[in-house]
C-alpha atoms as a PDB file:
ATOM      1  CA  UNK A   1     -56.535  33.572  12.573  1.00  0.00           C
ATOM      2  CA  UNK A   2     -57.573  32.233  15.906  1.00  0.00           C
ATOM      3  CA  UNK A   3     -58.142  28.449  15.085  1.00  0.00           C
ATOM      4  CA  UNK A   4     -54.723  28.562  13.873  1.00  0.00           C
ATOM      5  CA  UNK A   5     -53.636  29.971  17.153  1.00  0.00           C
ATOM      6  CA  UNK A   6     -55.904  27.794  19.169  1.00  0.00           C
ATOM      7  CA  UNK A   7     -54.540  24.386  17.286  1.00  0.00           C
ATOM      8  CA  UNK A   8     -50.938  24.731  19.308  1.00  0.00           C
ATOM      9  CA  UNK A   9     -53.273  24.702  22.422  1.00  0.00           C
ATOM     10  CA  UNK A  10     -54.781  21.712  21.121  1.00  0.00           C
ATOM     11  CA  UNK A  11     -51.668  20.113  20.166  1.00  0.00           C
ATOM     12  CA  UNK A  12     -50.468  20.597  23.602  1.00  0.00           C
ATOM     13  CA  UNK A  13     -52.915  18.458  25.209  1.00  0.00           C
ATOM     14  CA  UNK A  14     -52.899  15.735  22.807  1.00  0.00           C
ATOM     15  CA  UNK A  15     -48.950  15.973  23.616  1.00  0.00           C
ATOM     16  CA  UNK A  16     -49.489  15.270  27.342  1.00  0.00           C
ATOM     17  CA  UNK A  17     -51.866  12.561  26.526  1.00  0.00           C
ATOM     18  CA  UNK A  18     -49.249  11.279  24.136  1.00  0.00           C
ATOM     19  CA  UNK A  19     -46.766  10.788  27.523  1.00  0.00           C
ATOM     20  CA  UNK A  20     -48.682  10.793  30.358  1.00  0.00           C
ATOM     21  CA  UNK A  21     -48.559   6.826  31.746  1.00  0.00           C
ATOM     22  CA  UNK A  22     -51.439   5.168  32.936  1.00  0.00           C
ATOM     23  CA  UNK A  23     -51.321   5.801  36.785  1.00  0.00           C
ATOM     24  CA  UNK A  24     -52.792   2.494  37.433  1.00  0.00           C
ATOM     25  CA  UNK A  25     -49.647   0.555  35.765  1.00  0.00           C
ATOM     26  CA  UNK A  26     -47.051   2.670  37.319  1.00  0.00           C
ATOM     27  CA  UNK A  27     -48.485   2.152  40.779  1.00  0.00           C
ATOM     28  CA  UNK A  28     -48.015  -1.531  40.029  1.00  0.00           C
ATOM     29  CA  UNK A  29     -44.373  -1.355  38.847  1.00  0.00           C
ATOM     30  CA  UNK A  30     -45.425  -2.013  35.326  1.00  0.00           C
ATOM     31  CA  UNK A  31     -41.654  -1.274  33.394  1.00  0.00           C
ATOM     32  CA  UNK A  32     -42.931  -0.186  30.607  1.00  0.00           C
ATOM     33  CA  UNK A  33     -46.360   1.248  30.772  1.00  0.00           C
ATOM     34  CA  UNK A  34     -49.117   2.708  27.988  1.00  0.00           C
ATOM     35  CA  UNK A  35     -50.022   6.146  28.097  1.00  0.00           C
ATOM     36  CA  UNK A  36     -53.323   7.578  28.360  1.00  0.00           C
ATOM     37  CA  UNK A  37     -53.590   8.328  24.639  1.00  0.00           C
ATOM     38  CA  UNK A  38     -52.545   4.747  23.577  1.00  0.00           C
ATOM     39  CA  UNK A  39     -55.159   3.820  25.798  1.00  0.00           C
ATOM     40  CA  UNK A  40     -57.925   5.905  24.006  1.00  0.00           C
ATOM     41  CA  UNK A  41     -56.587   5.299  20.274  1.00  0.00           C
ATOM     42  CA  UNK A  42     -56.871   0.929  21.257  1.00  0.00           C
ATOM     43  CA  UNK A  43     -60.642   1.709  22.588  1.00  0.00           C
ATOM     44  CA  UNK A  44     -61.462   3.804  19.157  1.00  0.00           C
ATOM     45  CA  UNK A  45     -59.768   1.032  17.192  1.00  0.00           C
ATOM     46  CA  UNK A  46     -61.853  -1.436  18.990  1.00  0.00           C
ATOM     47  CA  UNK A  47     -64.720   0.486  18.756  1.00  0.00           C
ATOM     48  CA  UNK A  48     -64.043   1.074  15.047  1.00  0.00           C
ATOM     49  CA  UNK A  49     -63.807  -2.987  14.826  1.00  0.00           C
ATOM     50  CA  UNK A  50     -67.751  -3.363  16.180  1.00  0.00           C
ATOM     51  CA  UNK A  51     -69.132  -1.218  12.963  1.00  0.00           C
ATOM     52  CA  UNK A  52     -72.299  -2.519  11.777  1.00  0.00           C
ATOM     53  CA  UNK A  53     -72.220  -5.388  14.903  1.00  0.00           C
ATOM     54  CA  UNK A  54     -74.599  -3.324  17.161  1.00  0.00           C
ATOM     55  CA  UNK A  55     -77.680  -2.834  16.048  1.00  0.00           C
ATOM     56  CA  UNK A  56     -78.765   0.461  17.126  1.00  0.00           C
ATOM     57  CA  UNK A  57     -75.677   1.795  18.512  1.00  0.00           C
ATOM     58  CA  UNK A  58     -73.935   4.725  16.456  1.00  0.00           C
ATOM     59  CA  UNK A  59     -70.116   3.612  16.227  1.00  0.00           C
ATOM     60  CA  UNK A  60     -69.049   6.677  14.553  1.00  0.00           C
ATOM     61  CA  UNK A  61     -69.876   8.427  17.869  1.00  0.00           C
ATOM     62  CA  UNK A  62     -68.510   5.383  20.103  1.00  0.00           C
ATOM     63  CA  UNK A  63     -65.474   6.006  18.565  1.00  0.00           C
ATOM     64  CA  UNK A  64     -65.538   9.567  18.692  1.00  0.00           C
ATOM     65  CA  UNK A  65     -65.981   9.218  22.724  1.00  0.00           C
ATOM     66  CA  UNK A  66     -63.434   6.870  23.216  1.00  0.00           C
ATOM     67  CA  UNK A  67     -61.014   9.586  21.798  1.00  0.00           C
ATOM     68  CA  UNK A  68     -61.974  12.031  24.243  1.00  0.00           C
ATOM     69  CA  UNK A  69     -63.154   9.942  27.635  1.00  0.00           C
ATOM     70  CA  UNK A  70     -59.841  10.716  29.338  1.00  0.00           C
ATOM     71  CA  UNK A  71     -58.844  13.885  27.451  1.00  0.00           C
ATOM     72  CA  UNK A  72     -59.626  15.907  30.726  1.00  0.00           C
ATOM     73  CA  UNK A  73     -56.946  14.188  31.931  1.00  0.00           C
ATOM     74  CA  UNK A  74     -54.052  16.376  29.902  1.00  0.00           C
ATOM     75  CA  UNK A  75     -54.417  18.695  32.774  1.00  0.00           C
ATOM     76  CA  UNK A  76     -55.642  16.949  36.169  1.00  0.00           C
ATOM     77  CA  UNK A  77     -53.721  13.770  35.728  1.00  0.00           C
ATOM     78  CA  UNK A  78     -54.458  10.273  35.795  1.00  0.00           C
ATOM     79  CA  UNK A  79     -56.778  10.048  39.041  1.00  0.00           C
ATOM     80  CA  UNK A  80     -57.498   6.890  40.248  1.00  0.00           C
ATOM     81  CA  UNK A  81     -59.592   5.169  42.512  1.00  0.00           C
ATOM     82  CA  UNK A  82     -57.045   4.546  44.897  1.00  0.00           C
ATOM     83  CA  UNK A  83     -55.745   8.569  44.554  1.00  0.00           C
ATOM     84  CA  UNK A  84     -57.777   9.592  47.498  1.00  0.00           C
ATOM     85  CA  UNK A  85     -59.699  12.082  45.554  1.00  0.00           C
ATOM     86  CA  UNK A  86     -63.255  11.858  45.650  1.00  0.00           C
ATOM     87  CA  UNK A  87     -65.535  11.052  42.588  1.00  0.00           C
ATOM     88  CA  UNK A  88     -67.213  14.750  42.524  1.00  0.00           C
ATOM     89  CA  UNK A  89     -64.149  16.445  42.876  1.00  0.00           C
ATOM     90  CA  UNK A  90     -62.701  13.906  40.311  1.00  0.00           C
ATOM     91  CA  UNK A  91     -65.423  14.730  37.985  1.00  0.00           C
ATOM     92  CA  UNK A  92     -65.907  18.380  39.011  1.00  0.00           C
ATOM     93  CA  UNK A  93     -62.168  18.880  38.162  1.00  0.00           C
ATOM     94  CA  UNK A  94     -62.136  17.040  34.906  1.00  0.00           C
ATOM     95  CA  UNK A  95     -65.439  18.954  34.091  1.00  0.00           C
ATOM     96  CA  UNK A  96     -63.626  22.285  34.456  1.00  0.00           C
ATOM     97  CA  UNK A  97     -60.454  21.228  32.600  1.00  0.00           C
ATOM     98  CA  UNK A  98     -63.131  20.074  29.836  1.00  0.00           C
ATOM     99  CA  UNK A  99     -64.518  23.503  29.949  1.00  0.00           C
ATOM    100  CA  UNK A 100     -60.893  24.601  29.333  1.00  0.00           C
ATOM    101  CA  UNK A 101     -59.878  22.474  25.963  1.00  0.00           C
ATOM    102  CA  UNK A 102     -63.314  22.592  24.635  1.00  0.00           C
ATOM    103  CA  UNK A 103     -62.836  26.311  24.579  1.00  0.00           C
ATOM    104  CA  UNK A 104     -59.325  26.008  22.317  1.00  0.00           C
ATOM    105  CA  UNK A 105     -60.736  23.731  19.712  1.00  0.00           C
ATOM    106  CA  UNK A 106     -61.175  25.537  16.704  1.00  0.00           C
ATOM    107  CA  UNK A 107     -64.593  25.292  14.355  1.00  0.00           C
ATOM    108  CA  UNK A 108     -66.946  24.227  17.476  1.00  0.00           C
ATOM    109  CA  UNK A 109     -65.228  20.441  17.881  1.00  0.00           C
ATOM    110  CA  UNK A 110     -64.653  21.432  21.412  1.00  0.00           C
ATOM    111  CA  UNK A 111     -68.209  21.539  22.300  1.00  0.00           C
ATOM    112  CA  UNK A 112     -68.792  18.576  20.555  1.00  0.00           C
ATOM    113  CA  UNK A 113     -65.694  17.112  22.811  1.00  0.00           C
ATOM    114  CA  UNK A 114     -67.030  18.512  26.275  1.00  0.00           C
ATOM    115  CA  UNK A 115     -71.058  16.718  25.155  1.00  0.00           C
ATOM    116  CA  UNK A 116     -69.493  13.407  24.218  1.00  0.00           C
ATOM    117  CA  UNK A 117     -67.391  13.667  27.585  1.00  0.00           C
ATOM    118  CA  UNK A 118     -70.503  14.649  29.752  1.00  0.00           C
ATOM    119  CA  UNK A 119     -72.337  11.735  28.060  1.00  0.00           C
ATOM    120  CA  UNK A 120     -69.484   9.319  28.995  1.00  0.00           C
ATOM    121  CA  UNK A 121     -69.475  10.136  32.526  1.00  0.00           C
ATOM    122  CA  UNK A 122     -73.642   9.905  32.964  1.00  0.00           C
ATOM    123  CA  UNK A 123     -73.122   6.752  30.908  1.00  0.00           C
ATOM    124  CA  UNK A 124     -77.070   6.679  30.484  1.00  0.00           C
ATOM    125  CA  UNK A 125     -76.835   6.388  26.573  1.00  0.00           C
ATOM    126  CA  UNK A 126     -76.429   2.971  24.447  1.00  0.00           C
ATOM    127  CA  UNK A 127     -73.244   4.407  23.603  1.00  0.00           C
ATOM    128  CA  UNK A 128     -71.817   5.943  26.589  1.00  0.00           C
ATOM    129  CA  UNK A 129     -72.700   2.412  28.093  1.00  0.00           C
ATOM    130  CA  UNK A 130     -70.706   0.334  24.983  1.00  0.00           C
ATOM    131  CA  UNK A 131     -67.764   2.841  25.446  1.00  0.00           C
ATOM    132  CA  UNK A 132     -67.646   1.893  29.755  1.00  0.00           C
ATOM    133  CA  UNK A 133     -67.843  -1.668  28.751  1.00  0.00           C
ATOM    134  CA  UNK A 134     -64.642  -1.060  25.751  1.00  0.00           C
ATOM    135  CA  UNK A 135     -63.044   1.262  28.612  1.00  0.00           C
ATOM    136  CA  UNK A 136     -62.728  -2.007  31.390  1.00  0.00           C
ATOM    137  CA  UNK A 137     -62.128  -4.678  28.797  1.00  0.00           C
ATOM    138  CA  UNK A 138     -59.473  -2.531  27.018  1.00  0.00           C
ATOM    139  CA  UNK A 139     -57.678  -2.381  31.110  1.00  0.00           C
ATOM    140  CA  UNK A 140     -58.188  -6.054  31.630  1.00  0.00           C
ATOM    141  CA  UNK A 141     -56.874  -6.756  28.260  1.00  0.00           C
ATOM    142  CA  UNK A 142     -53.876  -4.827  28.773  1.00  0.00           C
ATOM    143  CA  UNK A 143     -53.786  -6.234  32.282  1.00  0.00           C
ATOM    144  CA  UNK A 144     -53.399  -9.724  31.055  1.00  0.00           C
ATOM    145  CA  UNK A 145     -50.444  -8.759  28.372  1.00  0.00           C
ATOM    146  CA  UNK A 146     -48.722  -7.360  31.342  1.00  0.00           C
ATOM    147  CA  UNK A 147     -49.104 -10.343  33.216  1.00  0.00           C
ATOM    148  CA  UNK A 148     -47.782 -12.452  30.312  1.00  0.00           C
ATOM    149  CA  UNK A 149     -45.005  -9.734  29.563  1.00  0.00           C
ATOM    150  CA  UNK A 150     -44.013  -8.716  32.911  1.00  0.00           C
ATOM    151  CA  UNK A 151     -44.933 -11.944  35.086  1.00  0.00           C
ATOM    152  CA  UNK A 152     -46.818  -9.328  37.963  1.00  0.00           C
ATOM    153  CA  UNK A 153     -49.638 -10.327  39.257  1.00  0.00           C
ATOM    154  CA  UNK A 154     -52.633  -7.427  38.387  1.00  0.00           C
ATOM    155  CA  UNK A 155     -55.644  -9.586  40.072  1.00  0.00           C
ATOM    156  CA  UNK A 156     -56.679  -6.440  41.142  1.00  0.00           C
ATOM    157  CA  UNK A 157     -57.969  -4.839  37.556  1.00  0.00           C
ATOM    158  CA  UNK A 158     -59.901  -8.356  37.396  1.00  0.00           C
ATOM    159  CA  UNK A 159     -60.864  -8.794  40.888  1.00  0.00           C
ATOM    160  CA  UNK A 160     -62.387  -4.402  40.108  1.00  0.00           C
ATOM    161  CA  UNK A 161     -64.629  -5.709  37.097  1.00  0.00           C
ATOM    162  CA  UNK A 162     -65.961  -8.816  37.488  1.00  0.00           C
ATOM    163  CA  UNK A 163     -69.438  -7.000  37.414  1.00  0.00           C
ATOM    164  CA  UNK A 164     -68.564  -4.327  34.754  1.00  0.00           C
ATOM    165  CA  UNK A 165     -69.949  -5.964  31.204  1.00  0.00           C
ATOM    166  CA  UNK A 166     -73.575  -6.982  30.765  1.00  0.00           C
ATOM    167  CA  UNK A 167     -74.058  -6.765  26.930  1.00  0.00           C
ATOM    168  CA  UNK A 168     -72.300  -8.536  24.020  1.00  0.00           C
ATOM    169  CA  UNK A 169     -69.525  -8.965  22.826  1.00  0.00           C
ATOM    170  CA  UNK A 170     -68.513  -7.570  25.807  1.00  0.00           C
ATOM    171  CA  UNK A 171     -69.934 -10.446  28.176  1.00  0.00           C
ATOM    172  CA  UNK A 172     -68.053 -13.216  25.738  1.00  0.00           C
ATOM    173  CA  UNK A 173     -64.677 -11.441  25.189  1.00  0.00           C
ATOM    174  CA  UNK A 174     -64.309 -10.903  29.453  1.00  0.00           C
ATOM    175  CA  UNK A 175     -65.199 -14.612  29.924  1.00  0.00           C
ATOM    176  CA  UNK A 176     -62.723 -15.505  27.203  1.00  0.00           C
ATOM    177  CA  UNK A 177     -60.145 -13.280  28.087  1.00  0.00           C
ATOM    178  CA  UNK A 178     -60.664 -14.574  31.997  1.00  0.00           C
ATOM    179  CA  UNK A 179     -60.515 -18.098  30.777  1.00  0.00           C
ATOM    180  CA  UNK A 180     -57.411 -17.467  29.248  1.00  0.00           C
ATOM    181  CA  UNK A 181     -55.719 -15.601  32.139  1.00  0.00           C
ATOM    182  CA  UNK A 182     -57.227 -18.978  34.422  1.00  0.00           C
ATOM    183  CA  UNK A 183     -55.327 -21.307  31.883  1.00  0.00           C
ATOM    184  CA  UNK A 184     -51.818 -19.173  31.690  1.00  0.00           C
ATOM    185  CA  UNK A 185     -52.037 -19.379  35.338  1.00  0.00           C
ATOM    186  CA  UNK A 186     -52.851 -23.022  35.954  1.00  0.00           C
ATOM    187  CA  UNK A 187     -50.173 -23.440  33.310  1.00  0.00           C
ATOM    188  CA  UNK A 188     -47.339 -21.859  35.680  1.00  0.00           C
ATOM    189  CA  UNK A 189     -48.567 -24.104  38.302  1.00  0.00           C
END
């Protein structure tokens, strides 16, 4: 049948997800770093962790997006701000490689994927908006182990979102993680 034909394809990307690294932490000499699907899976775990803490906002769907956010990126990469590529041909690219894997999912998942992906990158939704805010503190958070692991300085993923969470917990878990990152700091002094 074709969804059992279709599932290698889908299997594929999940595959390149599985190894492609972060660009942002090879850039900065990280030794060892995540990849863009262990990057997804912490966001749905942490967005998994928040059930029944937002009023209003549909978790189940949270975490749903945060599995599929980057998924374009199985087949254009990890682009970056500092790539050089602008943000409508980063979107317009990851829109049509969308297009692609949505069309390989078996049982209709992959228009679900492609709508949950679209809604992410308009971040006008509740949820779209709770997933951007998971999406920076999961890259500070991992930023800060790095730090601590690696002794690099990554300044730079702070000094990029000091303005990028405005509703809770979001607001208290940046200002504790930032206090913590001040203290390890002051403490190598």
């Amino acid at each position: 049948s074709m969804a059992s034909l279709n599932v290698v394809e889908v299997l594929r990307v999940a595959d390149s997800l599985k190894h492609l690294k972060r660009t942002g932490w090879v850039k900065c000499g990280v030794p060892e770093p995540e990849t863009v699907a262990g990057h997804m899976y912490r966001m749905a775990v942490l967005a998994w962790s928040l059930k029944g803490e937002l009023p209003g906002i549909d978790i189940d769907r949270c975490l749903k997006m945060s599995l599929v956010h980057d998924i374009g990126e199985a087949i254009v990469g990890d682009i970056t701000p500092h790539c050089g590529v602008s943000d409508a041909d980063k979107y317009n690219s990851e829109k049509a490689a969308l297009d692609v894997i949505a069309a390989m999912a078996p049982n209709g998942a992959g228009a679900e994927w492609a709508q949950l992906w679209e809604e992410y990158e308009a971040h006008t939704t509740p949820e779209a908006k709770v997933v951007k805010q998971l999406d920076k503190f999961d890259m500070i958070a991992q930023a800060f182990d790095y730090e601590l692991k690696y002794g690099i300085d990554l300044g730079q993923f702070f000094d990029s979102t000091t303005k990028c969470f405005h509703s809770e917990p979001f607001v208290a878990w940046n200002s504790d993680l930032r206090r913590r990152r001040e203290e390890s700091l002051a403490a190598k002094k």
